[in-house]
PDB file of N, CA and C in Angstrom:
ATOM      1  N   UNK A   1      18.272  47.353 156.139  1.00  0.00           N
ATOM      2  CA  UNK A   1      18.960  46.174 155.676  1.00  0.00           C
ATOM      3  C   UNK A   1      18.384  44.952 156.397  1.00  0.00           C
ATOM      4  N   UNK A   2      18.053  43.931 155.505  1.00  0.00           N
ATOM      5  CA  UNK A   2      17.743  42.844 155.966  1.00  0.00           C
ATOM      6  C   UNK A   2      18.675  42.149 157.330  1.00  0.00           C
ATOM      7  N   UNK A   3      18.175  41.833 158.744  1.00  0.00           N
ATOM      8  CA  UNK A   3      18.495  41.351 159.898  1.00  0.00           C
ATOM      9  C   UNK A   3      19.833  40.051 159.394  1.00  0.00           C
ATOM     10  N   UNK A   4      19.223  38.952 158.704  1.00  0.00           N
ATOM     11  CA  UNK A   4      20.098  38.147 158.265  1.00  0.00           C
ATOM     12  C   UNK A   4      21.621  38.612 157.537  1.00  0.00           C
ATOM     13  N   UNK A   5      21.543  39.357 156.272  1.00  0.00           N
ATOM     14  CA  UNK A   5      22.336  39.894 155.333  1.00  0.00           C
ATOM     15  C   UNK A   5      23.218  40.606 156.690  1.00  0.00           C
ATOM     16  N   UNK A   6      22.825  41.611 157.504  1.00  0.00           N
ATOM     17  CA  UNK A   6      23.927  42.380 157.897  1.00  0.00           C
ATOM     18  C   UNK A   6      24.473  41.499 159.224  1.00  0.00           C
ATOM     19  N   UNK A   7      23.951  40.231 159.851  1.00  0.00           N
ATOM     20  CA  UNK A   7      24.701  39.781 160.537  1.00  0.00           C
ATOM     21  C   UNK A   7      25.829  38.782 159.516  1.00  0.00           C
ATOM     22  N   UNK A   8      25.200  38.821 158.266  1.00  0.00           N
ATOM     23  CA  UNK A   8      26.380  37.832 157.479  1.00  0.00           C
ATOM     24  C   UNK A   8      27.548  39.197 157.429  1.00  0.00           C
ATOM     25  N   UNK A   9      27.153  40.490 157.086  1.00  0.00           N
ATOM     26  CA  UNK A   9      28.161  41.707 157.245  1.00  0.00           C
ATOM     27  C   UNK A   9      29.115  41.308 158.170  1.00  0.00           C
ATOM     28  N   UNK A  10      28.605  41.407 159.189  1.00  0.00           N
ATOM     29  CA  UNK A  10      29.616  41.644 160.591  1.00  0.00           C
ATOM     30  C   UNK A  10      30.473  40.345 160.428  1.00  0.00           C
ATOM     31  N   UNK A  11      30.292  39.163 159.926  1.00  0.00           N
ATOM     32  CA  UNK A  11      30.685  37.923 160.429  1.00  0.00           C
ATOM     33  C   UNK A  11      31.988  38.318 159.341  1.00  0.00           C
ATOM     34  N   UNK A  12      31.518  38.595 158.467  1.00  0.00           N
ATOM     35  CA  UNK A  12      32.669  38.791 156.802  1.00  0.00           C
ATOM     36  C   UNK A  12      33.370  39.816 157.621  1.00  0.00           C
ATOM     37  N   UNK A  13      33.292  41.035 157.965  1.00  0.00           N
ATOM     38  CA  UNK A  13      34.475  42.414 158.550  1.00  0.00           C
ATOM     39  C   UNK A  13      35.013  41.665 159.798  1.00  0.00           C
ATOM     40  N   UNK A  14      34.284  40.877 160.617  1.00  0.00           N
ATOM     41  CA  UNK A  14      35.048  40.532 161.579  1.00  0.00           C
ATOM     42  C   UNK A  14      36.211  39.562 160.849  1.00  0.00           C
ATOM     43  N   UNK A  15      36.064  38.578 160.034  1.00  0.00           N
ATOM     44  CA  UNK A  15      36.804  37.807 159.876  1.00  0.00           C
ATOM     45  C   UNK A  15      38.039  38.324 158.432  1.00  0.00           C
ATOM     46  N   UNK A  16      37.261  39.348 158.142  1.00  0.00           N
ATOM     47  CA  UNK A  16      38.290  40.265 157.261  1.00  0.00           C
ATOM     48  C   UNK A  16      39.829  40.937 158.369  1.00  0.00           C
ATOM     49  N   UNK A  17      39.076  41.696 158.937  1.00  0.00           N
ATOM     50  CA  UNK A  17      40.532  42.558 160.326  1.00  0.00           C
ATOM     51  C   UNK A  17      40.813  41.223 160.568  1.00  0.00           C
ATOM     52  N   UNK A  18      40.194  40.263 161.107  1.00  0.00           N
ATOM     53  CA  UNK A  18      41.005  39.385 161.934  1.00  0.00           C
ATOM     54  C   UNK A  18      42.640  38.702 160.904  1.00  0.00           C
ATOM     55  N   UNK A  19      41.691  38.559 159.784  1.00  0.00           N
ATOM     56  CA  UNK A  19      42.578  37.924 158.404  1.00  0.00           C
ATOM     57  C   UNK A  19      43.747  38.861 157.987  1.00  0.00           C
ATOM     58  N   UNK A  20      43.570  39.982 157.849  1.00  0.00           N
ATOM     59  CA  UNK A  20      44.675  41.220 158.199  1.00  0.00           C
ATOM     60  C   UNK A  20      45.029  41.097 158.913  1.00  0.00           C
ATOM     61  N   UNK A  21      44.988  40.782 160.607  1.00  0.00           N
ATOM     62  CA  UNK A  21      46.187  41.125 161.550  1.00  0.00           C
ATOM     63  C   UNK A  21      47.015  40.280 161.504  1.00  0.00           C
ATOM     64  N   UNK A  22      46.321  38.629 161.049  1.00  0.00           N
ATOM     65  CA  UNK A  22      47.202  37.808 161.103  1.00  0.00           C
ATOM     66  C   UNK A  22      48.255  37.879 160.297  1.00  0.00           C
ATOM     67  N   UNK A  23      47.519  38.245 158.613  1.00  0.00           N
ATOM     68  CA  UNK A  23      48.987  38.795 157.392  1.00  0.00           C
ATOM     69  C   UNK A  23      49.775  39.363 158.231  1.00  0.00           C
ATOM     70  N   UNK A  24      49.610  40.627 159.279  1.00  0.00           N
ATOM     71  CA  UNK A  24      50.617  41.262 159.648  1.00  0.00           C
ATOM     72  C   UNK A  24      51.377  40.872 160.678  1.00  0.00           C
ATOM     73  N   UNK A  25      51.046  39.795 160.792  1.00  0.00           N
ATOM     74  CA  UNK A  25      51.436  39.134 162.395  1.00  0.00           C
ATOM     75  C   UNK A  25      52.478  38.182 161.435  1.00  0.00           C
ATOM     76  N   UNK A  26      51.921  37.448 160.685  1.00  0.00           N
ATOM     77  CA  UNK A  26      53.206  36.701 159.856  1.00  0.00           C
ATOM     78  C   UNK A  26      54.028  37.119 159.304  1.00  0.00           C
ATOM     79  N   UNK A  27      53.645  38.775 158.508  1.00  0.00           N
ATOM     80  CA  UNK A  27      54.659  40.020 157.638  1.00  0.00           C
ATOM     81  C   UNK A  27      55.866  39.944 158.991  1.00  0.00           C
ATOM     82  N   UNK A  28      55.322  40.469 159.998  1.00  0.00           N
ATOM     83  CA  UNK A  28      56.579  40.814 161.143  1.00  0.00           C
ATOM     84  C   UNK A  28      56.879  39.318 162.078  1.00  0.00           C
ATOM     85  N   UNK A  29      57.786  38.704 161.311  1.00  0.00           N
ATOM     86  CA  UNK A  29      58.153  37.231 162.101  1.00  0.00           C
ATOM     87  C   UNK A  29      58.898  37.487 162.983  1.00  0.00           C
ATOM     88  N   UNK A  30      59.778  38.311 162.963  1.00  0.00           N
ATOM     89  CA  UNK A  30      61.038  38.899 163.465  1.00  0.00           C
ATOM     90  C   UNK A  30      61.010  39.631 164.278  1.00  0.00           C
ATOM     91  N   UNK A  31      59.834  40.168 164.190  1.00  0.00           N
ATOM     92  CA  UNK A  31      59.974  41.662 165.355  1.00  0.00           C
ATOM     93  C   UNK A  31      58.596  40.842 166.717  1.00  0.00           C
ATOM     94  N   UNK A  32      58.992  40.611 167.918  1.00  0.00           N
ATOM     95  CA  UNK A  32      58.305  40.061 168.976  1.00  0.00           C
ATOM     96  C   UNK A  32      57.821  40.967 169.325  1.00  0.00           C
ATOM     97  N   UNK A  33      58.097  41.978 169.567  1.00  0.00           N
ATOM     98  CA  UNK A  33      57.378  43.150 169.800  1.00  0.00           C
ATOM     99  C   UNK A  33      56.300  43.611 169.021  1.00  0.00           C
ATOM    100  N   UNK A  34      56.418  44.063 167.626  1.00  0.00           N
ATOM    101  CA  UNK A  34      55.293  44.082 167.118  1.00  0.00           C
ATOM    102  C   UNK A  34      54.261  42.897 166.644  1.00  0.00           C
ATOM    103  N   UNK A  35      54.378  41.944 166.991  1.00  0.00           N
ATOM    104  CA  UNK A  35      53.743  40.905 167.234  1.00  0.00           C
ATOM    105  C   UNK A  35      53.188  41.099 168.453  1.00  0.00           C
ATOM    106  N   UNK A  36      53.451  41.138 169.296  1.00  0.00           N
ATOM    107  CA  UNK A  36      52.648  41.199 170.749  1.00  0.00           C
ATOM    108  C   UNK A  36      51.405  42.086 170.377  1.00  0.00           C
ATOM    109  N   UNK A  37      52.078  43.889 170.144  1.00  0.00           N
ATOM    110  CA  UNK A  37      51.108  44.940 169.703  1.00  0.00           C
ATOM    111  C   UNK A  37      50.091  44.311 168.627  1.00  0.00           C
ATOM    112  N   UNK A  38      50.307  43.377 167.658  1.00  0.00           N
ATOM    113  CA  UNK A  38      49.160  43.137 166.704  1.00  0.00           C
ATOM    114  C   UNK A  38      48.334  42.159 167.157  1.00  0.00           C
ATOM    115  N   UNK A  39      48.841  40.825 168.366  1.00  0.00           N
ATOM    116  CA  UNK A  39      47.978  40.384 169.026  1.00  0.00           C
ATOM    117  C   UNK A  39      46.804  40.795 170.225  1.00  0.00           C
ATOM    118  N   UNK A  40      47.295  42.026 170.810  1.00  0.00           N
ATOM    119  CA  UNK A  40      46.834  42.802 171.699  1.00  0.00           C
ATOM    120  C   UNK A  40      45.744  43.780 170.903  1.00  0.00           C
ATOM    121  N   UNK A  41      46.070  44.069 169.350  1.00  0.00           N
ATOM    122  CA  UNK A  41      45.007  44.533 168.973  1.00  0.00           C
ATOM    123  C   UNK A  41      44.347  43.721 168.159  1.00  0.00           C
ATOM    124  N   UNK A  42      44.467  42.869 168.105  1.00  0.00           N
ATOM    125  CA  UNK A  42      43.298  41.222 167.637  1.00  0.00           C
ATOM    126  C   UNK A  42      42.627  41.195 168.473  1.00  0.00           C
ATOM    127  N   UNK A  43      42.967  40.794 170.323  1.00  0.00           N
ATOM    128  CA  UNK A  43      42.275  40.015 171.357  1.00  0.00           C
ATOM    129  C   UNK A  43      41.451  41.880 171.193  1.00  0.00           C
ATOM    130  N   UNK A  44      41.531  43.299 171.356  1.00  0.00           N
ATOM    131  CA  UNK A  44      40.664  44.061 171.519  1.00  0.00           C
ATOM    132  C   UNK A  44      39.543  43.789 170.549  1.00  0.00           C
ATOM    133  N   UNK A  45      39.992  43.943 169.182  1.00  0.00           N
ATOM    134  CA  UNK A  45      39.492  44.151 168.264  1.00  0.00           C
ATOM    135  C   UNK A  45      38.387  42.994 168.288  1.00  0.00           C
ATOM    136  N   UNK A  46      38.541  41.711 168.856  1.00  0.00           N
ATOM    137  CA  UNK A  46      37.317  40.980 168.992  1.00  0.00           C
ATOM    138  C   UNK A  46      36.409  41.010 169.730  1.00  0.00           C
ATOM    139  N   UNK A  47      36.760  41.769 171.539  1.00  0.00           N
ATOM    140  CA  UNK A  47      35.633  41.858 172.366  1.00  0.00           C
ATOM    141  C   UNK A  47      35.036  43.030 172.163  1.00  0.00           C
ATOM    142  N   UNK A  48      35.973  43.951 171.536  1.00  0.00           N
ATOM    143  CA  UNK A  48      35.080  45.336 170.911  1.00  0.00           C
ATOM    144  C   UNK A  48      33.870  44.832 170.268  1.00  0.00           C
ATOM    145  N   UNK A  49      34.380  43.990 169.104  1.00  0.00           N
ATOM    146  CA  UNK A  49      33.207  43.477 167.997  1.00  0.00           C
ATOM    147  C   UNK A  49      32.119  42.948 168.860  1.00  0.00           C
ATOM    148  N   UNK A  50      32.793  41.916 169.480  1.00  0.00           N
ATOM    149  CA  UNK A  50      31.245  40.855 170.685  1.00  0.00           C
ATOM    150  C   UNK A  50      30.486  42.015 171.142  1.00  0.00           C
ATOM    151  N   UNK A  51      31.024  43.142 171.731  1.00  0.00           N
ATOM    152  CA  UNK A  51      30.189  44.167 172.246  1.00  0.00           C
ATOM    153  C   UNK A  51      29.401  44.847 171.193  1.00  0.00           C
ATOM    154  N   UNK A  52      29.817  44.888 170.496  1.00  0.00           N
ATOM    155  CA  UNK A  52      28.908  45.903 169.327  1.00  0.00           C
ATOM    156  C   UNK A  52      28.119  44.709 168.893  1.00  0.00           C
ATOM    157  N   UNK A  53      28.305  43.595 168.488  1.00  0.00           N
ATOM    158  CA  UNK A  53      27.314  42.240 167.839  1.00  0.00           C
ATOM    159  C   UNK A  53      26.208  42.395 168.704  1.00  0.00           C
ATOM    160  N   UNK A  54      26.838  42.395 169.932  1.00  0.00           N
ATOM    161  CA  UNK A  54      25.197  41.946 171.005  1.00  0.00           C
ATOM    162  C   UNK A  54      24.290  42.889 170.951  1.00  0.00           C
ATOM    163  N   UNK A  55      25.141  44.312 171.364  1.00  0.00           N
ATOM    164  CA  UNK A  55      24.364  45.773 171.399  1.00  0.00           C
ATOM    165  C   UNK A  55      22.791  45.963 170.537  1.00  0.00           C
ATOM    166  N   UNK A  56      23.692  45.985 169.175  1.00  0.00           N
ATOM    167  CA  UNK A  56      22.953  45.572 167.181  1.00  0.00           C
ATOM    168  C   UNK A  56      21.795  44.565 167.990  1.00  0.00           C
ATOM    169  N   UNK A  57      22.445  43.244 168.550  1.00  0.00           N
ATOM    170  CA  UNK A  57      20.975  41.895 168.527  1.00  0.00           C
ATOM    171  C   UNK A  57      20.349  42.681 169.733  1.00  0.00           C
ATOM    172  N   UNK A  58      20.529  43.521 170.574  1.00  0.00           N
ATOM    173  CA  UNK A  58      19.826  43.776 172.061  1.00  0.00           C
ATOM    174  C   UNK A  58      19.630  42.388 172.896  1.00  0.00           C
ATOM    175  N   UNK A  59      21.268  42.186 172.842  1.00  0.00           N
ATOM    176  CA  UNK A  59      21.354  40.737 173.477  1.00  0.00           C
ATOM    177  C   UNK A  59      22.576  40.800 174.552  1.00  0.00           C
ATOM    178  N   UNK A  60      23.030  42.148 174.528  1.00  0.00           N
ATOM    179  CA  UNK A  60      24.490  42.183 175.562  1.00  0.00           C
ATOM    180  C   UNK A  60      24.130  42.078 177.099  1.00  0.00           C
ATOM    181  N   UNK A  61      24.397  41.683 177.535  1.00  0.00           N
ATOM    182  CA  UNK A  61      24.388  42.023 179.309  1.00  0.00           C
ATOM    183  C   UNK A  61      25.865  41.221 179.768  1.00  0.00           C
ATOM    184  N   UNK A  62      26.130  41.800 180.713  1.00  0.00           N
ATOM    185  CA  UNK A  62      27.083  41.216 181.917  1.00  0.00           C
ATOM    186  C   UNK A  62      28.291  40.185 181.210  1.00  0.00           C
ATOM    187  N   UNK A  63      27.342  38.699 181.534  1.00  0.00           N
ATOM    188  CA  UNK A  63      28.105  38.062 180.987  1.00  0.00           C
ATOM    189  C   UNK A  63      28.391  37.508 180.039  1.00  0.00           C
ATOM    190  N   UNK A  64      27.970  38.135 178.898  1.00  0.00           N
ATOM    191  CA  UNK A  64      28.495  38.012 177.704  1.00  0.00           C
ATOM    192  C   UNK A  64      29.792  38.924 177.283  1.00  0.00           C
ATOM    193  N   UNK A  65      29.623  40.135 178.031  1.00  0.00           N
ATOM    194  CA  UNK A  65      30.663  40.932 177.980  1.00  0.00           C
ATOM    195  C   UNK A  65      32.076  40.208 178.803  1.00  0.00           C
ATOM    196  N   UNK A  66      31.829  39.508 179.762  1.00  0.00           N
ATOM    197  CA  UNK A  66      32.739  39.064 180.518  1.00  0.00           C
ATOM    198  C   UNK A  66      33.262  37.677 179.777  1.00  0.00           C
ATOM    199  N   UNK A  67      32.398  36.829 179.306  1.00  0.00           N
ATOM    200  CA  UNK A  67      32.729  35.913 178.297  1.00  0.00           C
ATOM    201  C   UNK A  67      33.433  36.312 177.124  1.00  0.00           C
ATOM    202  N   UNK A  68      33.484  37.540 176.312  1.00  0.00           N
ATOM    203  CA  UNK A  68      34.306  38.116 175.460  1.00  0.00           C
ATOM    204  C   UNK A  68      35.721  38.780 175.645  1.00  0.00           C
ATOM    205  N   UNK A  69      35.496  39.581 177.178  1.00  0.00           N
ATOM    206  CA  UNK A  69      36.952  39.743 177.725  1.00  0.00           C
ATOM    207  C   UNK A  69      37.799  38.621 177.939  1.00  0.00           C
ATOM    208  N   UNK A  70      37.180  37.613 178.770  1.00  0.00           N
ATOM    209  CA  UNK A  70      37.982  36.419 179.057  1.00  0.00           C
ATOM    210  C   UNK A  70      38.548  35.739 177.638  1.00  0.00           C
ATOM    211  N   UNK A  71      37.744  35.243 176.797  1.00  0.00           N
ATOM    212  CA  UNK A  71      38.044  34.543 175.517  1.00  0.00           C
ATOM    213  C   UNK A  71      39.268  35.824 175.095  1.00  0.00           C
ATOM    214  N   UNK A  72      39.272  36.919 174.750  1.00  0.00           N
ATOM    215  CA  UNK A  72      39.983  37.821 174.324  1.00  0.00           C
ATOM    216  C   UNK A  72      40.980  38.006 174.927  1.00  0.00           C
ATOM    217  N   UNK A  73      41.555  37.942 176.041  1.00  0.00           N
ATOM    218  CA  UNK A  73      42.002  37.853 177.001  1.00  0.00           C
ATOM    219  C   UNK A  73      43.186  36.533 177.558  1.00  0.00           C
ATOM    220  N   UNK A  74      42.729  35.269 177.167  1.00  0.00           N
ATOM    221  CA  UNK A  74      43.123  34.073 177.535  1.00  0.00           C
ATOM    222  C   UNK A  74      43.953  33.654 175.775  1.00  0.00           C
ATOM    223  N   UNK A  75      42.918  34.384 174.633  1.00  0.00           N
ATOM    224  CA  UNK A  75      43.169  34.095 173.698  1.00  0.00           C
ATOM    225  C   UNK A  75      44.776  34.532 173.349  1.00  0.00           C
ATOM    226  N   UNK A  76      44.724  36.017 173.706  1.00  0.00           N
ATOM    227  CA  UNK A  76      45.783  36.854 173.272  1.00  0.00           C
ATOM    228  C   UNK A  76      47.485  36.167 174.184  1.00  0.00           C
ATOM    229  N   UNK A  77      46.784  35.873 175.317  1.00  0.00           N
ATOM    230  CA  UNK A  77      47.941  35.502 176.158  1.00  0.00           C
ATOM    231  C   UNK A  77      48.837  34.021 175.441  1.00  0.00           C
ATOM    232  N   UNK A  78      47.709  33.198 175.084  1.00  0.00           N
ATOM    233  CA  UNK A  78      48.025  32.112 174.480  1.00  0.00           C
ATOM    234  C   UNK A  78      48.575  31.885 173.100  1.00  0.00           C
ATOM    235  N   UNK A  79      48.681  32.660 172.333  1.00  0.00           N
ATOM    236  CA  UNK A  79      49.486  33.350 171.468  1.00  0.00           C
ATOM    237  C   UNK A  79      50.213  33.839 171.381  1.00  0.00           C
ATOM    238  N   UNK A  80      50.922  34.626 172.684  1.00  0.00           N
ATOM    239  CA  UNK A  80      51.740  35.568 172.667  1.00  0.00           C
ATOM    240  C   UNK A  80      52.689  34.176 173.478  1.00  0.00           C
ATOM    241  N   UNK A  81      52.348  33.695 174.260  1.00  0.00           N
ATOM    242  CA  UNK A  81      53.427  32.454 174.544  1.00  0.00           C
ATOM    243  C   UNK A  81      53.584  31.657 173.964  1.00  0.00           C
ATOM    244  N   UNK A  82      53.027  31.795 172.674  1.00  0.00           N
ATOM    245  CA  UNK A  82      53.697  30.632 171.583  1.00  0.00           C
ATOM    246  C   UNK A  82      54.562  31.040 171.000  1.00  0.00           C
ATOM    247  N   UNK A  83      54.679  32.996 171.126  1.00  0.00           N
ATOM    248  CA  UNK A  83      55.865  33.425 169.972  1.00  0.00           C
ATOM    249  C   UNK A  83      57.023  33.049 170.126  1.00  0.00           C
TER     250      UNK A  83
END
């Protein structure tokens, strides 16, 4: 598969799950709890992805991984104190 085409892949599935958790994050307004659980598996579900994106480019090291935990990380928290 063409290099270009399958990083447009990843960009579309990443932003597909992400677009799903949020439906389900708005489906459950009510329940704080499962809101937390669907933000906690958003903030994974994105540094998982950063890790697998870089792996694919042979571009991961250190701190990119640490730049994806943190963003994932700071992201999820900051969301979850808005609920």
């Amino acid at each position: 598969m063409n290099k270009s085409i399958r990083k447009i892949l990843e960009y579309i599935i990443l932003c597909f799950v992400l677009a799903a958790l949020l439906f389900l994050l708005l489906f459950y307004n009510g329940s704080k709890e499962t809101q937390k659980i669907i933000i906690v598996i958003a903030s994974a579900w994105y540094v998982l992805w950063g890790y697998y994106h870089h792996t694919k480019e042979k571009t991961v090291d250190l701190a990119i991984v640490i730049e994806y935990l943190l963003y994932g990380v700071l992201g999820g928290l900051l969301v979850v104190s808005l609920l």
